[in-house]
Protein backbone atom coordinates (compact mmCIF):
# COMPACT_ATOMS: atom_id res chain seq x y z
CA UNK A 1 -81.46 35.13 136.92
CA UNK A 2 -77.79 35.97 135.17
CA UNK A 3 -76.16 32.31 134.78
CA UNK A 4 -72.86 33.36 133.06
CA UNK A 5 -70.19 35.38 134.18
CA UNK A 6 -66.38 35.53 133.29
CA UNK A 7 -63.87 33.28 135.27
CA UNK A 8 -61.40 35.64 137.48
CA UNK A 9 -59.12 32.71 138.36
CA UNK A 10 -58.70 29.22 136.87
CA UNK A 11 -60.12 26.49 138.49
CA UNK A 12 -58.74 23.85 139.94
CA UNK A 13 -60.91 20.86 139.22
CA UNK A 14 -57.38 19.23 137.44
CA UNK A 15 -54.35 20.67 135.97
CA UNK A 16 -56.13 20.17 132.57
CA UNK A 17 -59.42 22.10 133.38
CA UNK A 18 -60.05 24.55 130.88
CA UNK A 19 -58.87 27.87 132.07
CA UNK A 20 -60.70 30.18 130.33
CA UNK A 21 -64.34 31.09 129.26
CA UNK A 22 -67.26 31.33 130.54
CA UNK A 23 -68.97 30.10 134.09
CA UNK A 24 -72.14 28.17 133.75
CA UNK A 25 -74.69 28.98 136.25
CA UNK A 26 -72.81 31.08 138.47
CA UNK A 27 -72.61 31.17 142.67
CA UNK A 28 -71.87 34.71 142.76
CA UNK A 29 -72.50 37.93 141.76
CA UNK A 30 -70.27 40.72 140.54
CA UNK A 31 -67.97 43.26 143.52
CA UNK A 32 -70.82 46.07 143.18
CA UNK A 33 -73.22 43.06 144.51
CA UNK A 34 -71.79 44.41 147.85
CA UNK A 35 -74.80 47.16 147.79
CA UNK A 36 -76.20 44.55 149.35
CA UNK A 37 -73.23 44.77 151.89
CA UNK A 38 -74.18 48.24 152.32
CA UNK A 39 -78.62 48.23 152.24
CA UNK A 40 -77.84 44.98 154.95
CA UNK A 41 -76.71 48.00 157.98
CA UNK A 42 -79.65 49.61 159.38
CA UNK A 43 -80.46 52.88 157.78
CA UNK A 44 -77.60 52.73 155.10
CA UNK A 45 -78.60 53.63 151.32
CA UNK A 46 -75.96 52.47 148.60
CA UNK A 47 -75.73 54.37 145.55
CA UNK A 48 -74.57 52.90 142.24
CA UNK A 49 -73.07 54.65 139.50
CA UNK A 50 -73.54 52.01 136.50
CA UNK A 51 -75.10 50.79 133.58
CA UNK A 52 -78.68 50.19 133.18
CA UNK A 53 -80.29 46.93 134.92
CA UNK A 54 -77.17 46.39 136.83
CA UNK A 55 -78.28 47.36 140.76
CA UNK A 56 -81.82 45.41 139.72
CA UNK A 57 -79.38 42.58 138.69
CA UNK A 58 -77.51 42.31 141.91
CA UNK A 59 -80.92 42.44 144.40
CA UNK A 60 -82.46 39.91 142.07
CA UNK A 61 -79.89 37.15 142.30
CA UNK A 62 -78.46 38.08 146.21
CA UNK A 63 -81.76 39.28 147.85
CA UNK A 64 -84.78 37.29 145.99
CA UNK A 65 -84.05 34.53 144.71
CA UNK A 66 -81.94 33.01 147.34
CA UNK A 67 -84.11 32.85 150.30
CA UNK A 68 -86.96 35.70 149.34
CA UNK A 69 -85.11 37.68 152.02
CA UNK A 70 -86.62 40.94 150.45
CA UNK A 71 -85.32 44.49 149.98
CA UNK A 72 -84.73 45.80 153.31
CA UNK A 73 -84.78 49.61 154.60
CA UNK A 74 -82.15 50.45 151.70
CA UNK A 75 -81.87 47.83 149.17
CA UNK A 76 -83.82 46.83 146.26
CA UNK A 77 -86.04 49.15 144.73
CA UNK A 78 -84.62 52.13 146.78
CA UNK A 79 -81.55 52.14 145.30
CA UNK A 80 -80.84 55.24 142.94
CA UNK A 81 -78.60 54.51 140.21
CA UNK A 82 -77.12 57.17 137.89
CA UNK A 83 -78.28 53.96 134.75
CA UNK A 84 -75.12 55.25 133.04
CA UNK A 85 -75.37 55.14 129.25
CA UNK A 86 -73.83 56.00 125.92
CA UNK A 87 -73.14 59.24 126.78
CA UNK A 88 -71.60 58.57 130.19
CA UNK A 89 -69.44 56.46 128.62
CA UNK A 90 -68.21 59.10 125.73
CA UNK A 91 -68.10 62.47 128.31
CA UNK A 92 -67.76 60.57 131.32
CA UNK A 93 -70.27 60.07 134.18
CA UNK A 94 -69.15 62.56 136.97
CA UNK A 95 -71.70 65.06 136.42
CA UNK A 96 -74.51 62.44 136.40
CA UNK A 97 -73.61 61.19 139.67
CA UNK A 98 -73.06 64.73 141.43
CA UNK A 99 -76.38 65.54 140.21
CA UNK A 100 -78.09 61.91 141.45
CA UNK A 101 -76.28 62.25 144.71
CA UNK A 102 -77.94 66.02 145.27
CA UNK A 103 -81.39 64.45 144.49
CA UNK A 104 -80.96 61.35 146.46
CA UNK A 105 -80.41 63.61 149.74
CA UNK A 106 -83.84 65.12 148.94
CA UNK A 107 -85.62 62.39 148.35
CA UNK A 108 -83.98 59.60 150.65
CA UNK A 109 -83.84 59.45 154.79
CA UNK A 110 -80.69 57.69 155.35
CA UNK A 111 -77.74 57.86 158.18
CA UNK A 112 -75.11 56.85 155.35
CA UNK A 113 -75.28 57.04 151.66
CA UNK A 114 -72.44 54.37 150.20
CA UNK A 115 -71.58 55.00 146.48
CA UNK A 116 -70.51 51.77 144.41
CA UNK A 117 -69.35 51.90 141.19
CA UNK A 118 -69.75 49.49 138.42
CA UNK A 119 -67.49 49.05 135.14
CA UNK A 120 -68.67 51.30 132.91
CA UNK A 121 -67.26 54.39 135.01
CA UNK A 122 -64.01 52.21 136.00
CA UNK A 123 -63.68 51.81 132.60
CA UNK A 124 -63.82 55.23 131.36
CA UNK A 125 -62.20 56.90 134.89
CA UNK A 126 -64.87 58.57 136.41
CA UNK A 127 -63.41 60.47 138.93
CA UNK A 128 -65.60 59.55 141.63
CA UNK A 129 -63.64 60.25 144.63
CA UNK A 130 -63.23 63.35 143.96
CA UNK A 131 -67.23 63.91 143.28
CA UNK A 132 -67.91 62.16 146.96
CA UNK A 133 -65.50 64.31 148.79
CA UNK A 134 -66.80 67.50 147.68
CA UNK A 135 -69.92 66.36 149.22
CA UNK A 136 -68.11 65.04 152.48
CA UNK A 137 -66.21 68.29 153.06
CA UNK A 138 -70.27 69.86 153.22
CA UNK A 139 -70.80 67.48 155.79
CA UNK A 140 -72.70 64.74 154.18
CA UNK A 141 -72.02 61.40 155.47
CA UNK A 142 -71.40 59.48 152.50
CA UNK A 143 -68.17 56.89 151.26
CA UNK A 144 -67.49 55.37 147.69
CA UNK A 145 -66.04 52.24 146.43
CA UNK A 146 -64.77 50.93 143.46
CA UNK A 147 -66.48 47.94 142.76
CA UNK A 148 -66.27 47.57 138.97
CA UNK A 149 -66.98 43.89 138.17
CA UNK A 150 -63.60 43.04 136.60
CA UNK A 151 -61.96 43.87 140.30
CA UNK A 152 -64.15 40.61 141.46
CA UNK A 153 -67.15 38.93 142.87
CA UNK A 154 -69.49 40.73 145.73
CA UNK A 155 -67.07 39.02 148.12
CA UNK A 156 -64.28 41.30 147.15
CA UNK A 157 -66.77 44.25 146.74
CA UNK A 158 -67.44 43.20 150.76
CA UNK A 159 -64.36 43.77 151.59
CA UNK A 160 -63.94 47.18 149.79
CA UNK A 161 -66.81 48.33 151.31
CA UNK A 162 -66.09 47.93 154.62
CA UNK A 163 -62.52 49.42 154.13
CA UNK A 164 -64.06 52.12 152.90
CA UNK A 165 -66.65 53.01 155.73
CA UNK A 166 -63.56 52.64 158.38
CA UNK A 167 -61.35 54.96 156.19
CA UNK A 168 -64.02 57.72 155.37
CA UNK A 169 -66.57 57.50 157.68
CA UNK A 170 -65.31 55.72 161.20
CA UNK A 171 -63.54 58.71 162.98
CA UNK A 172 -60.26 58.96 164.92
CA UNK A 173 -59.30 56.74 167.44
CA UNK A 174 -58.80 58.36 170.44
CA UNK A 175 -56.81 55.30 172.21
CA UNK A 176 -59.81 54.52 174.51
CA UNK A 177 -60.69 50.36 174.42
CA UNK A 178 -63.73 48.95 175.93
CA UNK A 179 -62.78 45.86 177.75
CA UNK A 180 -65.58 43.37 176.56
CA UNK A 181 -66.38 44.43 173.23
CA UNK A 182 -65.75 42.82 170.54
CA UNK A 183 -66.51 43.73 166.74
CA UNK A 184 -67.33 40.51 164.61
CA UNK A 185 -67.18 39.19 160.80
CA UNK A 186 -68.05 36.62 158.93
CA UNK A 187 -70.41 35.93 156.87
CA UNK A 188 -71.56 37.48 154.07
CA UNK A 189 -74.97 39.73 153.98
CA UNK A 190 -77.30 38.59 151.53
CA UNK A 191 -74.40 35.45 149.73
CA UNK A 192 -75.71 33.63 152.82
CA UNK A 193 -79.09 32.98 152.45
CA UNK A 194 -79.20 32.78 156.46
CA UNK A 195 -76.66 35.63 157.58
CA UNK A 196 -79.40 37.22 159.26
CA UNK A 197 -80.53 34.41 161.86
CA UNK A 198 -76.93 33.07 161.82
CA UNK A 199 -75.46 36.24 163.18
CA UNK A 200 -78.52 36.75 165.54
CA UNK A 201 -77.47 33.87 167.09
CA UNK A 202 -73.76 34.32 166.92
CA UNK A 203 -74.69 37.69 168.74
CA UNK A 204 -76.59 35.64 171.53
CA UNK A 205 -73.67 33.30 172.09
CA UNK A 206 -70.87 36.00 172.66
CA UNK A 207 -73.31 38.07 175.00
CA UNK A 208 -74.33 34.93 176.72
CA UNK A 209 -70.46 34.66 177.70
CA UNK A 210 -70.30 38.24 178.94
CA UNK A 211 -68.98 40.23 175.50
CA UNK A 212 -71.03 42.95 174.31
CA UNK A 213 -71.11 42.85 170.70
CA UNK A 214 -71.08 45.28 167.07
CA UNK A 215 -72.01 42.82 165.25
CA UNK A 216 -72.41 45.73 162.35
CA UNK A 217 -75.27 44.26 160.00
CA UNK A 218 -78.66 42.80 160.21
CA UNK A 219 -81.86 43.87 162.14
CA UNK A 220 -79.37 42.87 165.47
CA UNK A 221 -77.02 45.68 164.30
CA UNK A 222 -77.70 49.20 166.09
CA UNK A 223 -76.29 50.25 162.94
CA UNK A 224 -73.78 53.65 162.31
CA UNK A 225 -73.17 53.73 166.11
CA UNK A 226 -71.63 50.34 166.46
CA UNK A 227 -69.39 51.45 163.61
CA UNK A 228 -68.40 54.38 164.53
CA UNK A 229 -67.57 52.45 168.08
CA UNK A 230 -65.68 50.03 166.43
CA UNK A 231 -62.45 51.08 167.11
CA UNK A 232 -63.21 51.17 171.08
CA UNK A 233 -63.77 47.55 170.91
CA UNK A 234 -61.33 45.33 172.91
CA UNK A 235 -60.31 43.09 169.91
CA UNK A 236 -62.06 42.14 166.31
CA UNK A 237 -63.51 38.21 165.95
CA UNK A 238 -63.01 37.25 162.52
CA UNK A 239 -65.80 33.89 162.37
CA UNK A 240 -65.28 32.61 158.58
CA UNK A 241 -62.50 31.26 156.87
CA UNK A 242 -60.38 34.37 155.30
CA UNK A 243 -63.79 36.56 154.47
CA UNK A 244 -62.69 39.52 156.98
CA UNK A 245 -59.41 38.70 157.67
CA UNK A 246 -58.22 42.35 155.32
CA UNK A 247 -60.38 43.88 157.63
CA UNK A 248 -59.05 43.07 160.79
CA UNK A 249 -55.87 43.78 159.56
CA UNK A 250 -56.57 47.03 158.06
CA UNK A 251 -57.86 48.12 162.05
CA UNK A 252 -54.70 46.31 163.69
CA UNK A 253 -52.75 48.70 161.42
CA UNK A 254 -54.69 51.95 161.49
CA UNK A 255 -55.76 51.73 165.42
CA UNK A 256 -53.46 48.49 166.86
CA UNK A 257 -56.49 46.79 167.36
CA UNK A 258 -56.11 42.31 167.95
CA UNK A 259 -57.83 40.31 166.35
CA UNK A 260 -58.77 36.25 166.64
CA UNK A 261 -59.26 34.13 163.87
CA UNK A 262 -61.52 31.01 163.98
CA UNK A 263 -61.79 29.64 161.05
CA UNK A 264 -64.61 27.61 161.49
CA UNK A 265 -68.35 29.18 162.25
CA UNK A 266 -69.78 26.79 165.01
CA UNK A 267 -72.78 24.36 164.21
CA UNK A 268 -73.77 22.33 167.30
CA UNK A 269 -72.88 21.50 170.50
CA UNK A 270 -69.10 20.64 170.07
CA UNK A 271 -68.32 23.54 168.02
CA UNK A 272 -70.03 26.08 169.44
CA UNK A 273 -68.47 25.27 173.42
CA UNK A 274 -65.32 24.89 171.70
CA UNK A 275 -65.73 28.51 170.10
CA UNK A 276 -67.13 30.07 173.13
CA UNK A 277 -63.87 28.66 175.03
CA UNK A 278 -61.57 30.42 172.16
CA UNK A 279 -63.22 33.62 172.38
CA UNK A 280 -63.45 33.26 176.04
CA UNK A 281 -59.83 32.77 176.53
CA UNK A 282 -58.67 35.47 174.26
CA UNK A 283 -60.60 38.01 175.83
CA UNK A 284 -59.84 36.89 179.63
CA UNK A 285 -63.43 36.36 180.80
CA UNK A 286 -64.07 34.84 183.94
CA UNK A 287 -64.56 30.87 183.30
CA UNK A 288 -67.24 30.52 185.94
CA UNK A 289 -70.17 32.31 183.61
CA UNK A 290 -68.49 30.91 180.86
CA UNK A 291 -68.73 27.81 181.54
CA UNK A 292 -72.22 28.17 183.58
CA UNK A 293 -73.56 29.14 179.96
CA UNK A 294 -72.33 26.63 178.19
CA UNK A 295 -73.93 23.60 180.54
CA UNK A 296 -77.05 25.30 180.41
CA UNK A 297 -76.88 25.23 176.07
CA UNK A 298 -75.74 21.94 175.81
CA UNK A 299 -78.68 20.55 178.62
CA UNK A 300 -81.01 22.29 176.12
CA UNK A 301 -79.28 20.96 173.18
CA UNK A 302 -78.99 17.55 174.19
CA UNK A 303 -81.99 17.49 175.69
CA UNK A 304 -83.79 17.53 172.10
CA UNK A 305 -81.41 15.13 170.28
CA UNK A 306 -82.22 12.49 172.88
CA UNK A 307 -85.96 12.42 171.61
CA UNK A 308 -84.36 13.15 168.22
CA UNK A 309 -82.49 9.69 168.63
CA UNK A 310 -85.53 7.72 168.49
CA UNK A 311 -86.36 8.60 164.94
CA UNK A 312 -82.22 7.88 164.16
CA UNK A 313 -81.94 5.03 165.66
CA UNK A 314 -85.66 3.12 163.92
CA UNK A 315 -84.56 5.05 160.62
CA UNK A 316 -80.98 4.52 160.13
CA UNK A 317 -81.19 1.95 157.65
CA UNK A 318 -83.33 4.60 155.32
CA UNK A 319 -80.89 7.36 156.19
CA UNK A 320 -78.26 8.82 153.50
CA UNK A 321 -74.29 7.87 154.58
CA UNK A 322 -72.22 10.10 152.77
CA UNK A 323 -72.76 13.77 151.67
CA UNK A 324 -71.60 16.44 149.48
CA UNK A 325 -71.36 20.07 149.80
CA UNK A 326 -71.06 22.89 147.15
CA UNK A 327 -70.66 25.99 148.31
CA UNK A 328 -68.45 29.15 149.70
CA UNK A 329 -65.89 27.99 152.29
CA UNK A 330 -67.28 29.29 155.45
CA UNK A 331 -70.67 27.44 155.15
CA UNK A 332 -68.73 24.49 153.64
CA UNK A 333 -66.36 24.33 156.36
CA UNK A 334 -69.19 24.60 158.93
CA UNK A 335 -71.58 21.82 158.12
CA UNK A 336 -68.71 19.36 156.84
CA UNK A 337 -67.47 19.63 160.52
CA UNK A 338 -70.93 19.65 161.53
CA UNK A 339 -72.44 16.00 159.43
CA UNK A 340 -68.73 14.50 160.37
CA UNK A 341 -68.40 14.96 163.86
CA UNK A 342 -71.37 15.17 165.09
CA UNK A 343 -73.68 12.74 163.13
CA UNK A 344 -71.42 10.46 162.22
CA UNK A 345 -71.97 11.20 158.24
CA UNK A 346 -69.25 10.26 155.25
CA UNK A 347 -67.74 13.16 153.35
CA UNK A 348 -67.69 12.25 149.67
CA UNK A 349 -67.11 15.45 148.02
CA UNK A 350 -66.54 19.08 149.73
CA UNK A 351 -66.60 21.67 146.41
CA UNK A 352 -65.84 25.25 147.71
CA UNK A 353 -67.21 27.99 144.94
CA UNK A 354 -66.97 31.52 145.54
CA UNK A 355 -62.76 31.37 143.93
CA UNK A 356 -61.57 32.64 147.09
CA UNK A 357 -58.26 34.63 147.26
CA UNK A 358 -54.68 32.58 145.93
CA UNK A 359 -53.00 33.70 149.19
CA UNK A 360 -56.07 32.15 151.38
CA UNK A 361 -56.71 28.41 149.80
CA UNK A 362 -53.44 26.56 151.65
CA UNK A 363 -54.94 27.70 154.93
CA UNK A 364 -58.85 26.79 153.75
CA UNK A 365 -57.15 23.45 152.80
CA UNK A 366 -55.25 22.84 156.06
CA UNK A 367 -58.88 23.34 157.74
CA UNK A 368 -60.89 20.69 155.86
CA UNK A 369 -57.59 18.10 156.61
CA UNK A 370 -58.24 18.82 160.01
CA UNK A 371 -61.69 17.65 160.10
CA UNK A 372 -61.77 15.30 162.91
CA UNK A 373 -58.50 13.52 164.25
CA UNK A 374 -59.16 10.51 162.26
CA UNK A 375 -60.89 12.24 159.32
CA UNK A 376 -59.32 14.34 156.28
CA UNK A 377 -60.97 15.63 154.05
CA UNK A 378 -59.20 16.98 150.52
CA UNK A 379 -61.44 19.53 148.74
CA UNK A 380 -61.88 21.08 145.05
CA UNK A 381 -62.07 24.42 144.00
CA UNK A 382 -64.79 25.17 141.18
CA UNK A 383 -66.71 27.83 140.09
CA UNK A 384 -68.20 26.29 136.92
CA UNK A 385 -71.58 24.24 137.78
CA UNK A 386 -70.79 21.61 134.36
CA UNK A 387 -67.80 20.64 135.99
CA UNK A 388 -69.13 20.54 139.48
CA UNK A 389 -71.82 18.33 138.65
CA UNK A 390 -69.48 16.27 136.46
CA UNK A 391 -67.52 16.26 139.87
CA UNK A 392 -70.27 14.90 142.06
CA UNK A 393 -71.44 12.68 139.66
CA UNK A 394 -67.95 11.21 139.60
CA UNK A 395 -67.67 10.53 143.28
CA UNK A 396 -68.24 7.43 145.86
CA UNK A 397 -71.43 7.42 147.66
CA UNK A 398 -71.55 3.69 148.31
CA UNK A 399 -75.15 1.90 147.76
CA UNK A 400 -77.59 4.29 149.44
CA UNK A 401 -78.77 7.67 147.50
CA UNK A 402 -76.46 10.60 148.27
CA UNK A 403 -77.71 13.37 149.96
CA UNK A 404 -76.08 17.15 148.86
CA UNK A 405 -75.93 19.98 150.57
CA UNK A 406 -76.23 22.83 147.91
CA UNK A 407 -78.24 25.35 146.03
CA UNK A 408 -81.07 25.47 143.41
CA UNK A 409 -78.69 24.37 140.78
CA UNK A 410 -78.37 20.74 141.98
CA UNK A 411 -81.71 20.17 142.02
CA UNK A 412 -81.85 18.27 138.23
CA UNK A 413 -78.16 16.42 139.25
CA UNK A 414 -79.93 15.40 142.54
CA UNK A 415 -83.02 14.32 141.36
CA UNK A 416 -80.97 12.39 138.59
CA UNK A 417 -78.35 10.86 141.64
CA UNK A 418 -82.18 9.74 142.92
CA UNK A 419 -80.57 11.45 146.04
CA UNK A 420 -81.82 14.44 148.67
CA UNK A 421 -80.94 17.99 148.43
CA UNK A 422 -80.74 20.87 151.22
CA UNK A 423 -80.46 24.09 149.97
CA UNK A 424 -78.00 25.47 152.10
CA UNK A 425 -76.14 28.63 149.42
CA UNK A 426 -76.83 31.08 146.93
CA UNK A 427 -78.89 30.69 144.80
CA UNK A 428 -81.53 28.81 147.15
CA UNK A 429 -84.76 29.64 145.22
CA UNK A 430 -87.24 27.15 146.94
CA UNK A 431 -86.53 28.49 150.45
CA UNK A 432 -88.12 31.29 151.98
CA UNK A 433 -85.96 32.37 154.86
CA UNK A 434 -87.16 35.00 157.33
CA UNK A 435 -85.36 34.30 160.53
CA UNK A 436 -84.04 31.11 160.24
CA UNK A 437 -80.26 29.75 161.54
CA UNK A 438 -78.10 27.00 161.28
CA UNK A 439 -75.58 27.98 163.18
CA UNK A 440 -75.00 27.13 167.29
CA UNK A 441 -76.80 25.50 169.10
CA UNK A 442 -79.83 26.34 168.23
CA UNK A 443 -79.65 26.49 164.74
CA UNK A 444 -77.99 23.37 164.49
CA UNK A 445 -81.21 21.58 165.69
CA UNK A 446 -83.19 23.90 163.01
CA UNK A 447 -80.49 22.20 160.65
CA UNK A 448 -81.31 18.71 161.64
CA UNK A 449 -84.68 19.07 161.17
CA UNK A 450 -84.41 20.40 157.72
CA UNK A 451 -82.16 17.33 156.83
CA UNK A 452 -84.06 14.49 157.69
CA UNK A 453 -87.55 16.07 156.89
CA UNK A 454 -86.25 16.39 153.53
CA UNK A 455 -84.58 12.36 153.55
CA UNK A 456 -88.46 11.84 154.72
CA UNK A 457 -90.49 13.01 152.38
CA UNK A 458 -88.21 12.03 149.85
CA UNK A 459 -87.99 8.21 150.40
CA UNK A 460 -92.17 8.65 151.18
């Protein structure tokens, strides 16, 4: 696994950090990681135009060894890649890619084919737009994207991507809405080592309250008809912190399409009725089924943390106090809102990693101060793992062993802190995740199970 990469932004551990160099042990992977983005909708095939080892790069890091969530219809070893070399980069790459894309029709069954470029033809200018439209003005349905990695991480290439299936592929609206539907995004395919059973059950929630949903990837997805529907949808639910937010806006320019904004993905009881109320309430649904499904989650939910408070309330002396947790803002967010609220648990230090946007970190700030109403929490933005441990180590977890919600790289600080680690981000390399959640209702009880089997067998 790749554990250097280039800093795109300073840090902002203090106004002294270094501000330049490289990133040790990285928590991301380069924009033309978003193949992933592309392989994770049903029946979609990304093409990349770049160097050698690249594409094999990207499904290592995103797809295998964070969860083992595998290759998919599209991803992994399907991808084609033009493996541009030498002589790409001295007569230019254009010809290599018209040829690979005339091949990859004959050899691969897709819906979509999504070409994603990496920097070797940035660099040099390939003119790859021009390559792709001569094959969409034959009627091919295929988009490109520049995704070079000096434009950013995979959650920038995200982002392009997306833009570029609604501008190239998603046809005209014709200024019918479907009341009821609603398009949503958040989090990212593949990053998130559980974005496939967190959006299942995102999916569940909404339709439990009446919406039909596009929820657009993952086996849930019906995949190139909800996109081309997307514009028909009532409104556009942006679930994460500022990870879809260009989106939304790009749609409420092109087709004058709303869009809510909750910041905070639900975990648990309180947050997910409180969501299901927003979302309710902006899409005028009827409270009576509303709230009908709501009782009948919580009943179920609370129904198995009353024989979970048994074990909490012999064990609490054993039980960790304050946490930490290192990783992307959405997932952060979540489970600090999650281990304060609704267990009770000390926030120590919240370290948010995947350098999210300038324009976006007041707003991801104002969130975490808004924790609870007698809770604030101030958080750090860091990309570099030395100075995040350094960080953690440097913190106040009072006299019991910390427990850290984080990846595969905290394991030696953890085991060093004496403490407990869940793996909860990329890269989580001793998790295998198939369906799993942690989101909701449901998935917050998967998510208390995982915590205190691992304080368990720890202090055993």
């Amino acid at each position: 696994m790749a554990i250097l990469a280039l800093k795109s932004r300073p840090t902002e551990i203090s106004p002294d950090a270094d501000k330049s160099g490289p990133i040790e042990l990285v928590r991301y992977v380069c924009a033309i990681g978003a193949m992933q983005s592309a392989a994770a909708i049903p029946r979609v095939v990304p093409i990349t135009h770049c160097g050698p080892g690249c594409a094999d790069k990207q499904y290592m890091n995103l797809a295998f060894y964070n969860g083992f969530q595998g290759s998919g219809y599209g991803g992994g070893p399907v991808v084609p890649s033009t493996n541009a070399s030498q002589r790409e980069v001295i007569f230019g790459g254009a010809d290599r890619l018209r040829e690979l894309i005339e091949s990859t029709q004959l050899v691969l069954d897709a819906d979509l084919f999504v070409v994603l470029t990496g920097c070797i033809p940035d660099l040099v200018g390939d003119d790859v737009g021009s390559v792709v439209r001569d094959f969409q003005k034959k009627g091919v349905p295929i988009v490109y994207a520049e995704t070079g990695g000096f434009r950013g991480n995979n959650f920038t290439g995200h982002e392009a991507v997306t833009r570029a299936i609604i501008e190239q592929y998603v046809g005209p609206w014709d200024g019918v809405r479907e009341q009821g539907l609603v398009n949503v995004w958040s989090l990212l395919p593949y990053q998130n080592t559980f974005w496939r059973g967190d959006l299942e059950e995102i999916k569940r929630l909404l339709e439990g309250i009446g919406l039909k949903v596009n929820v657009l990837f993952g086996p849930d997805s019906a995949g190139l008809s909800e996109w081309r529907d997307i514009p028909h949808a009532q409104f556009n639910l942006v679930l994460s912190p500022w990870l879809g937010l260009s989106t939304a806006t790009l749609l409420e320019e092109r087709v004058h399409q709303p869009f809510l904004h909750i910041p905070v993905v639900p975990i648990g009881a309180r947050q997910s009725s409180e969501f299901l109320r927003q979302v309710a309430e902006f899409a005028g649904l009827p409270s009576e089924r509303v709230e009908a499904f709501i009782k009948s989650e919580e009943t179920r939910y609370y129904n198995y943390i009353d024989g979970f408070t048994d074990f909490y309330s012999e064990y609490w002396w054993g039980l960790p106090a304050k946490f930490a947790v290192v990783g992307d803002s959405a997932y952060n967010l979540a489970l600090t809102k999650f281990l304060v609220t609704q267990l009770g648990l000390i926030p120590a230090k919240q370290i948010v990693t995947e350098d999210p946007p300038v324009e976006h970190r007041d707003a991801i700030r104002a969130e975490f101060r808004n924790i609870d109403h007698d809770v604030s929490v101030e958080i750090d933005f860091i990309e570099d793992s030395y100075q995040i441990h350094q960080s953690i180590r440097n913190a106040d977890f009072g006299h019991k062993p910390p427990i850290i919600f984080g990846t595969t790289w905290e394991r030696d600080l953890v085991k060093e802190m004496k403490g407990s680690l869940v793996e909860v981000g990329f890269p989580a390399s001793y998790e295998v995740v198939l369906s799993r959640s942690y989101v909701g209702y449901r998935g917050a009880l998967s998510l208390l199970e995982r915590i205190y089997s691992t304080v368990v067998s720890h202090s055993a």
